[in-house]
C-alpha atoms as a PDB file:
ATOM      1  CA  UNK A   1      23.752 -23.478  -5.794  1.00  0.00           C
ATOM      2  CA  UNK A   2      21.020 -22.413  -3.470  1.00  0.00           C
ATOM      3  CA  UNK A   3      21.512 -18.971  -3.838  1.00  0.00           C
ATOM      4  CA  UNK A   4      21.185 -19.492  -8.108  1.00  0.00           C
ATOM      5  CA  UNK A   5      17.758 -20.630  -7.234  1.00  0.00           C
ATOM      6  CA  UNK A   6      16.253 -17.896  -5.405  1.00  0.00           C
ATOM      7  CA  UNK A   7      18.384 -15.437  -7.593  1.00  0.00           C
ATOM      8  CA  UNK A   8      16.521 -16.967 -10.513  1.00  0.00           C
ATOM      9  CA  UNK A   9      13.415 -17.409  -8.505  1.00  0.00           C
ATOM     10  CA  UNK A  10      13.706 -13.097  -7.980  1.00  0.00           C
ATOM     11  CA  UNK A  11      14.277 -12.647 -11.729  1.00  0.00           C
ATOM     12  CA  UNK A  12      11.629 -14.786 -12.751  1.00  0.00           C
ATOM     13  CA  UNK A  13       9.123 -12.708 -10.877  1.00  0.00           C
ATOM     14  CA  UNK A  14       8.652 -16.439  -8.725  1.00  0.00           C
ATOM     15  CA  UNK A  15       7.815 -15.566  -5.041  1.00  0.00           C
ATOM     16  CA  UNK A  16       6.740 -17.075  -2.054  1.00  0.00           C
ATOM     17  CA  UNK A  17       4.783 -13.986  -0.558  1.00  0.00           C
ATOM     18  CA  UNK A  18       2.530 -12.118  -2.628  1.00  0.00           C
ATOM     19  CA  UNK A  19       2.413  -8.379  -1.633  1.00  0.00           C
ATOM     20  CA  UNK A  20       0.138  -5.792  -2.913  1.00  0.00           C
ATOM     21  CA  UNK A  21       3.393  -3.557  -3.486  1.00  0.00           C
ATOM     22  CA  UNK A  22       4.673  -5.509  -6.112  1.00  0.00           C
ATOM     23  CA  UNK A  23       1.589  -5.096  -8.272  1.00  0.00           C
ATOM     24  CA  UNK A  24       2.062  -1.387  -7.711  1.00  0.00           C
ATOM     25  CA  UNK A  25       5.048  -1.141  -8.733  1.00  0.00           C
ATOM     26  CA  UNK A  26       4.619  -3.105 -12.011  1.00  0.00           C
ATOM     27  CA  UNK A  27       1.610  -0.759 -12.117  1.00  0.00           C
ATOM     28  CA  UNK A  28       3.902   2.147 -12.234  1.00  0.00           C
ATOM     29  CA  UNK A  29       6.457   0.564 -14.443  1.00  0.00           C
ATOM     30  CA  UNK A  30       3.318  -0.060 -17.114  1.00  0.00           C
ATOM     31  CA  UNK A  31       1.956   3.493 -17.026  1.00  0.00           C
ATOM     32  CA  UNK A  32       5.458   5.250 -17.036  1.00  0.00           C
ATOM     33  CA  UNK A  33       6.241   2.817 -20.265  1.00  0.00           C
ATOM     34  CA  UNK A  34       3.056   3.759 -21.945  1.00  0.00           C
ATOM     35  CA  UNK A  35       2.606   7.105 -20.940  1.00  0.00           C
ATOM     36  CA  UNK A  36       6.078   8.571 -21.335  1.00  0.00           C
ATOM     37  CA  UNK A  37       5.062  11.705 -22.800  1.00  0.00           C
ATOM     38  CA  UNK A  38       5.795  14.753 -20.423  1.00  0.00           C
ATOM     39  CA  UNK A  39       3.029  15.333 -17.832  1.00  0.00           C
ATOM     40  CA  UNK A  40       0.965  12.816 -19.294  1.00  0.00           C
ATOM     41  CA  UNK A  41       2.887  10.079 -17.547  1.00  0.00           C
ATOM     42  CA  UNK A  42       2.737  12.269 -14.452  1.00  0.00           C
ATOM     43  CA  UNK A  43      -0.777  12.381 -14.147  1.00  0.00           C
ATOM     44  CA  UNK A  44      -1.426   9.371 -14.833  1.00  0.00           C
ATOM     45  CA  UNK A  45       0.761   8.353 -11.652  1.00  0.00           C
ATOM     46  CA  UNK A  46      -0.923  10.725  -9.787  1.00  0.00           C
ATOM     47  CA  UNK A  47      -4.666   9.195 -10.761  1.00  0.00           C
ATOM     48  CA  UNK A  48      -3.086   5.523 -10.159  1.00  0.00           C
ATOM     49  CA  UNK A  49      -2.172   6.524  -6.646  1.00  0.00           C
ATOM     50  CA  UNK A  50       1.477   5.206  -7.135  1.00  0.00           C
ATOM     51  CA  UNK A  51       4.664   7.166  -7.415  1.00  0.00           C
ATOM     52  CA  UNK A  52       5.727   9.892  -5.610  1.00  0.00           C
ATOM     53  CA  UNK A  53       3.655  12.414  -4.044  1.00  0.00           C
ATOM     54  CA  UNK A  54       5.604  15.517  -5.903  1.00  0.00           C
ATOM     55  CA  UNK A  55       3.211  16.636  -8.610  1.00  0.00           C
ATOM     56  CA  UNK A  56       6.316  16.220 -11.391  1.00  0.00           C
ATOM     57  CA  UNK A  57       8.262  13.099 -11.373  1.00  0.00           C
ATOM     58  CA  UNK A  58      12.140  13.744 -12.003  1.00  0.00           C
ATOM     59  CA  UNK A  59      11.616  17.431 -11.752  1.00  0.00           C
ATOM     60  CA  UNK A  60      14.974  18.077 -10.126  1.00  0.00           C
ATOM     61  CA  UNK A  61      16.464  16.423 -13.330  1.00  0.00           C
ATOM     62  CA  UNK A  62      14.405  18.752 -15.945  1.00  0.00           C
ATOM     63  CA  UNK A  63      15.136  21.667 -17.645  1.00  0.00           C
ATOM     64  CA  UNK A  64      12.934  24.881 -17.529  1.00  0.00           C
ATOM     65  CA  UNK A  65      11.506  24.100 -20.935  1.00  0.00           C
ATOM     66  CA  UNK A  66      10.517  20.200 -19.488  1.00  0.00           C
ATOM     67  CA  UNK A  67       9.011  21.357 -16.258  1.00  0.00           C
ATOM     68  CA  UNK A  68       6.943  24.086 -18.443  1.00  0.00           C
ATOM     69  CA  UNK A  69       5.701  21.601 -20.591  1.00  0.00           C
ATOM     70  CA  UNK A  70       4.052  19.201 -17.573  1.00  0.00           C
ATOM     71  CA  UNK A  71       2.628  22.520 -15.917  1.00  0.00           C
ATOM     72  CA  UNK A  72      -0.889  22.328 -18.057  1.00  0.00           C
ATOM     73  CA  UNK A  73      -1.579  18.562 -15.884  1.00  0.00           C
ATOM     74  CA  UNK A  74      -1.739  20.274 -12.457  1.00  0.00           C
ATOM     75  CA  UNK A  75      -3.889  21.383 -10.587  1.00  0.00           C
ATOM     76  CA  UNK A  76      -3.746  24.894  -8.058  1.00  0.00           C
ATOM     77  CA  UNK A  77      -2.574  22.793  -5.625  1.00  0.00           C
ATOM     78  CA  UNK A  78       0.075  21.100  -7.415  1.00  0.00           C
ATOM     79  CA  UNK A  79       0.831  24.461  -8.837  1.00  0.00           C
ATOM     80  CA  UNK A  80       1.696  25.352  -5.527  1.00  0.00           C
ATOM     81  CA  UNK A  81       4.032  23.105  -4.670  1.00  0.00           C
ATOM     82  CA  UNK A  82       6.071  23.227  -7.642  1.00  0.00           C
ATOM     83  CA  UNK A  83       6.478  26.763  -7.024  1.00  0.00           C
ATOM     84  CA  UNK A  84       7.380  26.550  -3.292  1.00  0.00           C
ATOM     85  CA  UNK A  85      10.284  23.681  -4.668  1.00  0.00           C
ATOM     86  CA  UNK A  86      11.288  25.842  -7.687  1.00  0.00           C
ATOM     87  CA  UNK A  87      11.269  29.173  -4.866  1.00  0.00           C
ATOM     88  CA  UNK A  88      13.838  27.406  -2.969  1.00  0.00           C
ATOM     89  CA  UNK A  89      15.774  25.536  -4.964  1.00  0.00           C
ATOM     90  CA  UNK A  90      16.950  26.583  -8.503  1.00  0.00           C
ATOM     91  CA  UNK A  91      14.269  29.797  -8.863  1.00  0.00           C
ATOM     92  CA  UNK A  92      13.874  29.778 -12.234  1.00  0.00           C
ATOM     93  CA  UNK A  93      12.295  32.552 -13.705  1.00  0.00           C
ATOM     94  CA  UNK A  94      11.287  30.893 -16.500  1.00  0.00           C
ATOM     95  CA  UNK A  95       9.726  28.376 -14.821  1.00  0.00           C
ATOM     96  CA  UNK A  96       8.079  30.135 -11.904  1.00  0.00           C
ATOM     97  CA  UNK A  97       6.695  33.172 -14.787  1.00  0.00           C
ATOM     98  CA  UNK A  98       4.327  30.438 -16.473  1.00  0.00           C
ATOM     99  CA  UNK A  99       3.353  28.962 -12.864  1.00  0.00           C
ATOM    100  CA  UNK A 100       2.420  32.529 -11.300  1.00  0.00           C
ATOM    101  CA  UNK A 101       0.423  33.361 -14.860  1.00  0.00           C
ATOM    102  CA  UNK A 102      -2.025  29.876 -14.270  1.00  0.00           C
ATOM    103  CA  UNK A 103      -2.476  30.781 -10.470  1.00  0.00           C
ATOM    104  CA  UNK A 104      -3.737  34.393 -11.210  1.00  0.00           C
END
């Protein structure tokens, strides 16, 4: 019976320690669920300062026409390091074409 408790303590959101990590993580659950709208929700992570530190979240899980649509939210930078990824993973040409275009 003790472990039902603290399993329904955990689903309740009831804990003992309070850790800064758990509010960012229900940070990043709130803006992915309101912001789910390609690189919207991306950028939004990015301004948070939660969620990983490649510019496109789920990027190796998009098609071309996805990642093209979440280009327009980064920055050079970011440009750049989608292009080194795409380079040396799937080198898409329709994906690195648009990326090349906003660096020049």
């Amino acid at each position: 019976m003790a472990e039902r408790g603290g399993e329904s303590q955990r689903r309740s959101g009831g804990s003992s320690r309070s850790s800064s990590r758990g509010g960012d993580r229900s940070r990043h659950d709130d803006l992915e669920s309101l912001l789910d709208r390609g690189g919207q929700a991306d950028r939004a992570l990015r301004v948070a300062g939660v969620g990983p530190s490649f510019p496109i979240t789920g990027y190796d899980g998009l098609t071309a026409a996805q990642v093209q649509d979440r280009l327009g939210t980064l920055n050079a930078a970011e440009l750049r390091k989608v292009r080194d990824h795409e380079r040396r993973h799937a080198h898409r040409k329709t994906v690195l074409a648009p990326i090349e275009s906003k660096l020049s």
